[in-house]
PDB file of N, CA and C in Angstrom:
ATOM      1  N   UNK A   1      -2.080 -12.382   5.670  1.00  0.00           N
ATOM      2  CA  UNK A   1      -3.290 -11.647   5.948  1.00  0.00           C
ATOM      3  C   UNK A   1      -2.910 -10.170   6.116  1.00  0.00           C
ATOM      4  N   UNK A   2      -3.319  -9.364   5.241  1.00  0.00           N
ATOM      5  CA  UNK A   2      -3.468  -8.168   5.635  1.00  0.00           C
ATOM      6  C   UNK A   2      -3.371  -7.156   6.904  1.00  0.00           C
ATOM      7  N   UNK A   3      -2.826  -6.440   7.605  1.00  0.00           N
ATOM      8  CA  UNK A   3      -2.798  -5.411   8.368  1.00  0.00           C
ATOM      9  C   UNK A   3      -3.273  -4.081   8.496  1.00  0.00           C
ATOM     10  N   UNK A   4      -4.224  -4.144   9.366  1.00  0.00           N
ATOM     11  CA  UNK A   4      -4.510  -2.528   9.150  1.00  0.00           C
ATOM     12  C   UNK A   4      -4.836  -1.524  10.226  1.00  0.00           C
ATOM     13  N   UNK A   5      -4.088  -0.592  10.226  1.00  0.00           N
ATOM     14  CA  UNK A   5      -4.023   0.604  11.726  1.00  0.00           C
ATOM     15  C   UNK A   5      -4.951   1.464  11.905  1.00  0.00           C
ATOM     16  N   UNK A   6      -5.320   1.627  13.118  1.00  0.00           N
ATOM     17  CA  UNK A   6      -6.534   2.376  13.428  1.00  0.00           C
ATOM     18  C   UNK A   6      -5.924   2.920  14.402  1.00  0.00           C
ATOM     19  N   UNK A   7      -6.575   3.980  14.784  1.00  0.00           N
ATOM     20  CA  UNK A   7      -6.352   5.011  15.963  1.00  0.00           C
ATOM     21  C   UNK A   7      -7.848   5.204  16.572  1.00  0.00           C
ATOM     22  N   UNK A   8      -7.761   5.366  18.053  1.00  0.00           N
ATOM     23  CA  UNK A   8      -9.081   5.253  19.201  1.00  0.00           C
ATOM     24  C   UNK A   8      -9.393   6.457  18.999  1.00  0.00           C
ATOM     25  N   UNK A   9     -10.588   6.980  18.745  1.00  0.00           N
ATOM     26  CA  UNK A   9     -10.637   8.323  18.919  1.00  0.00           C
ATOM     27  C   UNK A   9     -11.161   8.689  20.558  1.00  0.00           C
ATOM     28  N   UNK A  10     -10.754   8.458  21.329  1.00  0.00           N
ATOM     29  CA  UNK A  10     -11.238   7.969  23.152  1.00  0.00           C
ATOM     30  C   UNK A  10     -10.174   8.562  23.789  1.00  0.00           C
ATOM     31  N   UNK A  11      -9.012   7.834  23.730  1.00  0.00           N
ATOM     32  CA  UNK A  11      -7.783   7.515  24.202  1.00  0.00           C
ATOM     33  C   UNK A  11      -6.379   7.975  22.922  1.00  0.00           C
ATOM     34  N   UNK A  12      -6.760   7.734  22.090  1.00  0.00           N
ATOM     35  CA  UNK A  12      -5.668   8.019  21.002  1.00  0.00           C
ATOM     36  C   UNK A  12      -4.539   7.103  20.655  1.00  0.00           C
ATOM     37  N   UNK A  13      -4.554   6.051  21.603  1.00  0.00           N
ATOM     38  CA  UNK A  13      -3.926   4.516  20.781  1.00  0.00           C
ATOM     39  C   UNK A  13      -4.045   4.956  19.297  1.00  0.00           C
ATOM     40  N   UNK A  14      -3.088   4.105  19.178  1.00  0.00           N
ATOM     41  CA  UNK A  14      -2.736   3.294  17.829  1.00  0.00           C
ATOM     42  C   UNK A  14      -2.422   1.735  17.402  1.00  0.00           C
ATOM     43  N   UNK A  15      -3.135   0.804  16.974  1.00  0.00           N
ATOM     44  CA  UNK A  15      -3.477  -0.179  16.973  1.00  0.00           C
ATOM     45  C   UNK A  15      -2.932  -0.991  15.175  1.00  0.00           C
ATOM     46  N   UNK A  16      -2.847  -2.299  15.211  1.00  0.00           N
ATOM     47  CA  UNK A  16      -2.528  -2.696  13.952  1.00  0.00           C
ATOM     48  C   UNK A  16      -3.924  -4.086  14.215  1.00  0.00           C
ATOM     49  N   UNK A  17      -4.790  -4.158  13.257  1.00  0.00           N
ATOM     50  CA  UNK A  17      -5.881  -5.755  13.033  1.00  0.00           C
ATOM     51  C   UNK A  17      -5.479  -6.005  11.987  1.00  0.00           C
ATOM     52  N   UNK A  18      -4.735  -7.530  12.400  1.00  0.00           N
ATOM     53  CA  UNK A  18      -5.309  -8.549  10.922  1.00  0.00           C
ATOM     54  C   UNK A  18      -6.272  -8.834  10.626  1.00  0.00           C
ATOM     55  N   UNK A  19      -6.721  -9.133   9.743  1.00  0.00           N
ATOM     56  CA  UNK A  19      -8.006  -9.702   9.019  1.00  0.00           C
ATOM     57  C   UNK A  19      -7.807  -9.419   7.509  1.00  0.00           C
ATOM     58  N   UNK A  20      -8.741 -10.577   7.413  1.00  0.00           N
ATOM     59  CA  UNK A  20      -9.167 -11.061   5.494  1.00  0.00           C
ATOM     60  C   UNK A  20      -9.564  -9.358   5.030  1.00  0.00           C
ATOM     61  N   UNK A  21      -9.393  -9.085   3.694  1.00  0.00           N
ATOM     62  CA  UNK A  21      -9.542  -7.986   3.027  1.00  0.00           C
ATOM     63  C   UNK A  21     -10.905  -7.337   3.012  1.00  0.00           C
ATOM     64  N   UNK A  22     -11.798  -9.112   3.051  1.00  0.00           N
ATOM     65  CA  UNK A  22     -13.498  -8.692   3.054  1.00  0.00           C
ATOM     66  C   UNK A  22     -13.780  -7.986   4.208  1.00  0.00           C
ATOM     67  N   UNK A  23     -13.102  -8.189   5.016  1.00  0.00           N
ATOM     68  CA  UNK A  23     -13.265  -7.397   6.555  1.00  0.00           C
ATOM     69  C   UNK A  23     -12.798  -6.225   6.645  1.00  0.00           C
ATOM     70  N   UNK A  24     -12.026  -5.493   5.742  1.00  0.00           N
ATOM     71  CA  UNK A  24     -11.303  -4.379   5.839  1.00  0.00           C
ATOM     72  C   UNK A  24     -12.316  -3.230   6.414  1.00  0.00           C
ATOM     73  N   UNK A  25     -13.383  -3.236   5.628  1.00  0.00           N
ATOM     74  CA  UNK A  25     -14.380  -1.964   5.964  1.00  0.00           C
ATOM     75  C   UNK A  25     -14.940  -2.118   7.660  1.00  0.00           C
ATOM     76  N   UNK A  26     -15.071  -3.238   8.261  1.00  0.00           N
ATOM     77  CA  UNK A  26     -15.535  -3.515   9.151  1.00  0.00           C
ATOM     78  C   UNK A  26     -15.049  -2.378  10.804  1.00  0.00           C
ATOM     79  N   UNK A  27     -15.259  -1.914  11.926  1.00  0.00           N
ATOM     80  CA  UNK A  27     -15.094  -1.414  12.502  1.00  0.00           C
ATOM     81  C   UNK A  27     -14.162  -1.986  13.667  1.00  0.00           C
ATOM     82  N   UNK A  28     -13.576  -1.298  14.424  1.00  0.00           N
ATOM     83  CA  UNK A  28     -12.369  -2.265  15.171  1.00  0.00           C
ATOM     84  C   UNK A  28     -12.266  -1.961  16.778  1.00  0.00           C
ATOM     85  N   UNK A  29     -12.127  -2.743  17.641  1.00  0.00           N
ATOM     86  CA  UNK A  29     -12.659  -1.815  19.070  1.00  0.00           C
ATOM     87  C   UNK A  29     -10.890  -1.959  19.209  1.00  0.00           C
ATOM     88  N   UNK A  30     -11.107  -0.738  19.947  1.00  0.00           N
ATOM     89  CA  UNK A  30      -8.970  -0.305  20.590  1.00  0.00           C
ATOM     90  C   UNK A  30      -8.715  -1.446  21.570  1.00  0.00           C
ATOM     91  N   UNK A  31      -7.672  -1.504  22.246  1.00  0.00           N
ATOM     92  CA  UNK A  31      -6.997  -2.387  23.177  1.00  0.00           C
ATOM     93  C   UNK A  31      -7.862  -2.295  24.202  1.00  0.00           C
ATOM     94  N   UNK A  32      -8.260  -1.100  24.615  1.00  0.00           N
ATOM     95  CA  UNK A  32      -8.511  -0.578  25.570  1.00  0.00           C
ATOM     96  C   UNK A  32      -9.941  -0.628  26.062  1.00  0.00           C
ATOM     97  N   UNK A  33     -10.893  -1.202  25.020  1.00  0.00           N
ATOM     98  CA  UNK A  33     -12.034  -1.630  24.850  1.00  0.00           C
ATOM     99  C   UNK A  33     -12.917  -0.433  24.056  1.00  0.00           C
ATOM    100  N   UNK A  34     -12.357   0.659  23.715  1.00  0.00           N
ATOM    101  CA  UNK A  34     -13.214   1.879  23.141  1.00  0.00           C
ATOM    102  C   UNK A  34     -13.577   1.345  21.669  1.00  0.00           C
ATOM    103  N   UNK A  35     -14.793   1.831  21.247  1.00  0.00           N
ATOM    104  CA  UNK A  35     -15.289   1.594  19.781  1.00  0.00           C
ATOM    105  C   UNK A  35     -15.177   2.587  18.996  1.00  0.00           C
ATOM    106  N   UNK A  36     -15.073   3.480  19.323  1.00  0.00           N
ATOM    107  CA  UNK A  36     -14.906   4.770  18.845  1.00  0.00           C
ATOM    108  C   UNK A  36     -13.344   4.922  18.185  1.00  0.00           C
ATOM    109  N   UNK A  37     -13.017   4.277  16.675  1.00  0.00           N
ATOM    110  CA  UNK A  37     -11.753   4.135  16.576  1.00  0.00           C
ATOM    111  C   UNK A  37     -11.810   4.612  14.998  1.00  0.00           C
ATOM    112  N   UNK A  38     -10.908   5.189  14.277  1.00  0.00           N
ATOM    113  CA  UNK A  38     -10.869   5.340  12.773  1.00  0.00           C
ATOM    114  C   UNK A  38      -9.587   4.711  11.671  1.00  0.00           C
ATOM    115  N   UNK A  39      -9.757   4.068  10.909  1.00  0.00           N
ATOM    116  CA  UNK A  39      -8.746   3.364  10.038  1.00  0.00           C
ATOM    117  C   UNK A  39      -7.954   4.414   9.497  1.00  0.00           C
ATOM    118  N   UNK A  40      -6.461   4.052   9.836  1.00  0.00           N
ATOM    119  CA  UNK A  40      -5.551   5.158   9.306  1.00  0.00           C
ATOM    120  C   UNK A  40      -4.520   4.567   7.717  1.00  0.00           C
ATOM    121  N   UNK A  41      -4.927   5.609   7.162  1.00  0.00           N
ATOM    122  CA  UNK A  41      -4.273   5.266   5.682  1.00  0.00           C
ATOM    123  C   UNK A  41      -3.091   5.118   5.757  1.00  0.00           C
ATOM    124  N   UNK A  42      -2.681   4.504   5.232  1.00  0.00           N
ATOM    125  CA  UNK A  42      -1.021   3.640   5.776  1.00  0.00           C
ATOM    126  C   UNK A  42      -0.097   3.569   4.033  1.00  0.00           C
ATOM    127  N   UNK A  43       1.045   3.516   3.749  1.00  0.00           N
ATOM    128  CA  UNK A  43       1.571   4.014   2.494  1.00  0.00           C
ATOM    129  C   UNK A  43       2.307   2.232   2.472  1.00  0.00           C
ATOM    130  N   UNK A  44       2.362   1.812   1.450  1.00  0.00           N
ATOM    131  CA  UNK A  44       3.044   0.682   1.525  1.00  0.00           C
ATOM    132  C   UNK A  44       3.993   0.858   0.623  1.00  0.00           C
ATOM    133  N   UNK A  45       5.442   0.111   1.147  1.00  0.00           N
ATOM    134  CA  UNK A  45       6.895   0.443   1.003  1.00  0.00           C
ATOM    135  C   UNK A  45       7.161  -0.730   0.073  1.00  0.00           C
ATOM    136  N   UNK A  46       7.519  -0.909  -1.279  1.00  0.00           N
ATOM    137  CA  UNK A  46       7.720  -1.958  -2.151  1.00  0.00           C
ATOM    138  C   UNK A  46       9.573  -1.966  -2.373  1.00  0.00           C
ATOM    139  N   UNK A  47      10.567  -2.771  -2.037  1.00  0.00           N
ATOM    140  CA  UNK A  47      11.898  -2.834  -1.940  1.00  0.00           C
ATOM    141  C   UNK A  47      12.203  -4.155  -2.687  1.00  0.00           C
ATOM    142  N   UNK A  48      13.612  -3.802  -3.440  1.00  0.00           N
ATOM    143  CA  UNK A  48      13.573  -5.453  -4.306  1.00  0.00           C
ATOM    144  C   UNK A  48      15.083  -4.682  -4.973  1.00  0.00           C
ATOM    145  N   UNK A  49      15.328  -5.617  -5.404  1.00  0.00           N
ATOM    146  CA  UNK A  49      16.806  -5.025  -6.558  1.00  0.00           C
ATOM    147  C   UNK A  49      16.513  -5.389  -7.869  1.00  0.00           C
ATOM    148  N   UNK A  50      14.646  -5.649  -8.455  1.00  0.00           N
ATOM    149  CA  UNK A  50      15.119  -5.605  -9.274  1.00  0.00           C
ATOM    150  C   UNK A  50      14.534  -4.493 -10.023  1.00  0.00           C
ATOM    151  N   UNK A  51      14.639  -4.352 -11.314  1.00  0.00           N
ATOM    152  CA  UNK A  51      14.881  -3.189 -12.614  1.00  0.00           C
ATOM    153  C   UNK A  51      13.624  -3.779 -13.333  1.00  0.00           C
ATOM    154  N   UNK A  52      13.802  -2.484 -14.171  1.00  0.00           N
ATOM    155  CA  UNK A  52      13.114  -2.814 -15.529  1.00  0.00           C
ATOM    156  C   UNK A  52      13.364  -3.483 -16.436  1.00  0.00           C
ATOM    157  N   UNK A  53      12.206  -4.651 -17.013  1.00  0.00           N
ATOM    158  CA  UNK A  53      12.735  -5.400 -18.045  1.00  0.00           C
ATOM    159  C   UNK A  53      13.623  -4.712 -19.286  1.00  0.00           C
ATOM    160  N   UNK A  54      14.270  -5.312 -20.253  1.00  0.00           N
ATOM    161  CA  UNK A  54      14.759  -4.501 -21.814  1.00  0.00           C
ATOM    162  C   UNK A  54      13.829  -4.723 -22.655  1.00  0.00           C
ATOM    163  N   UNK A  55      13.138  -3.817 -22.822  1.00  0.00           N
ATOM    164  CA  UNK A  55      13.165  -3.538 -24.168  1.00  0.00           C
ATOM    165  C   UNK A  55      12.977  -4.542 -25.411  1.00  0.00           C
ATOM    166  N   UNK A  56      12.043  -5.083 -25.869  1.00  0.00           N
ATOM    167  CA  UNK A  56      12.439  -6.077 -27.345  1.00  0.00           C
ATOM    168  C   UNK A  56      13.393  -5.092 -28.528  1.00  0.00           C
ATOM    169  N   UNK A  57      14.246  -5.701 -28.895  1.00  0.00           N
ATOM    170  CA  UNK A  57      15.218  -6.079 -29.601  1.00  0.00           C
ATOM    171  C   UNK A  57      16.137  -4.660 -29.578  1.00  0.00           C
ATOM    172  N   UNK A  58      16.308  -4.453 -27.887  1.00  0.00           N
ATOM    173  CA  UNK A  58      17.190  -3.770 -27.304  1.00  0.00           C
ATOM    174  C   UNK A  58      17.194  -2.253 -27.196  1.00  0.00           C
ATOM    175  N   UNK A  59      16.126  -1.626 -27.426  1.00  0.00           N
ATOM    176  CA  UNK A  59      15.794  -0.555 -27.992  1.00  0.00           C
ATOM    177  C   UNK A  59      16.231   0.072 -26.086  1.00  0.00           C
ATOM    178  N   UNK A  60      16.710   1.200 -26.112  1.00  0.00           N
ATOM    179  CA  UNK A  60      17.310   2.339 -25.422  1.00  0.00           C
ATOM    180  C   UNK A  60      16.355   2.365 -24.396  1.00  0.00           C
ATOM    181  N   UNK A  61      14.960   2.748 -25.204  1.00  0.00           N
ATOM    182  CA  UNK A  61      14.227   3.762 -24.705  1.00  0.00           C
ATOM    183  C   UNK A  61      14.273   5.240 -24.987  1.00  0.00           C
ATOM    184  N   UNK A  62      13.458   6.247 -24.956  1.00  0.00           N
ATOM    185  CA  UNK A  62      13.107   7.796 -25.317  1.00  0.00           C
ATOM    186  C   UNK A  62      12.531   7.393 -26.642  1.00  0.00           C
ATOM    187  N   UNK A  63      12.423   9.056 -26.846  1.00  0.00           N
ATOM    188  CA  UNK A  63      11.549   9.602 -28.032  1.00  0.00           C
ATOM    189  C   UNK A  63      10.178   8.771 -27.843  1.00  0.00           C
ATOM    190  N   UNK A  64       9.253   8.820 -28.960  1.00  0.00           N
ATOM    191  CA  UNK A  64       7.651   8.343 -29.118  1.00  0.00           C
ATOM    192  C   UNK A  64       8.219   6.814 -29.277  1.00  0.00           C
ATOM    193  N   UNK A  65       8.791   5.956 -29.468  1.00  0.00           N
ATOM    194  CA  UNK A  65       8.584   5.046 -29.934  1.00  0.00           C
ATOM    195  C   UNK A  65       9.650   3.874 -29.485  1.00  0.00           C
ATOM    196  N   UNK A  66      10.012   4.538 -28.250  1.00  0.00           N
ATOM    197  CA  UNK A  66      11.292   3.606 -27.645  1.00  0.00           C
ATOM    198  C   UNK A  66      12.573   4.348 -28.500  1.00  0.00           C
ATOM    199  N   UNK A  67      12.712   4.819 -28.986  1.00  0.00           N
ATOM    200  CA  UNK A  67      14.006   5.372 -30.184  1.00  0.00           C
ATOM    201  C   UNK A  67      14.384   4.465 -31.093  1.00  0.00           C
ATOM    202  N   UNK A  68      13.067   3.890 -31.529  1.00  0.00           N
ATOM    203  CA  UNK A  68      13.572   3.031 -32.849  1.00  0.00           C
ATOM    204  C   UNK A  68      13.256   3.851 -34.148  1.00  0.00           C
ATOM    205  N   UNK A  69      12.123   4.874 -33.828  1.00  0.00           N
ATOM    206  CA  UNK A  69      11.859   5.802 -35.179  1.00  0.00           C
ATOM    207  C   UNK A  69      12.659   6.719 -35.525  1.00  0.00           C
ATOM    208  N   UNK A  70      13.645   6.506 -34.822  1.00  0.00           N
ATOM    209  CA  UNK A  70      14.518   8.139 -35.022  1.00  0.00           C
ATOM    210  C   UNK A  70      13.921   9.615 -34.998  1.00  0.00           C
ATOM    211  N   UNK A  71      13.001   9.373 -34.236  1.00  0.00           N
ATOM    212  CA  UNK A  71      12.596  10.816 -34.113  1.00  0.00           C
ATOM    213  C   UNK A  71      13.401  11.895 -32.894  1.00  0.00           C
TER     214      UNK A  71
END
């Protein structure tokens, strides 16, 4: 389920709600009981080892056309 951070505009907490995606727009009360709170845009971090596929029939990559035209 999804995560998403809000900050109180009251108090100035910072808060994380789960909930389903359909709920995302929905409004969120702080810890603290304030309603007065705004969803903070949050950057999501994607980590893995892996690469880019190759290429069909091994082509480099560059130029217009993968560098099979020889341009």
């Amino acid at each position: 389920m999804p995560r998403y951070d809000y900050r109180c505009r009251a108090c100035g907490a910072t808060f994380e709600v789960s909930r389903p995606m359909r709920e995302a727009t929905e409004p969120a009360t702080c810890p603290q009981g304030h309603g007065d709170t705004v969803k903070l845009l949050s950057t999501v971090a994607v980590t893995g080892r892996g690469g880019a596929a190759p290429m069909p029939g091994g082509a480099g990559g560059g130029g217009c056309c993968g560098g099979a035209c020889g341009c």
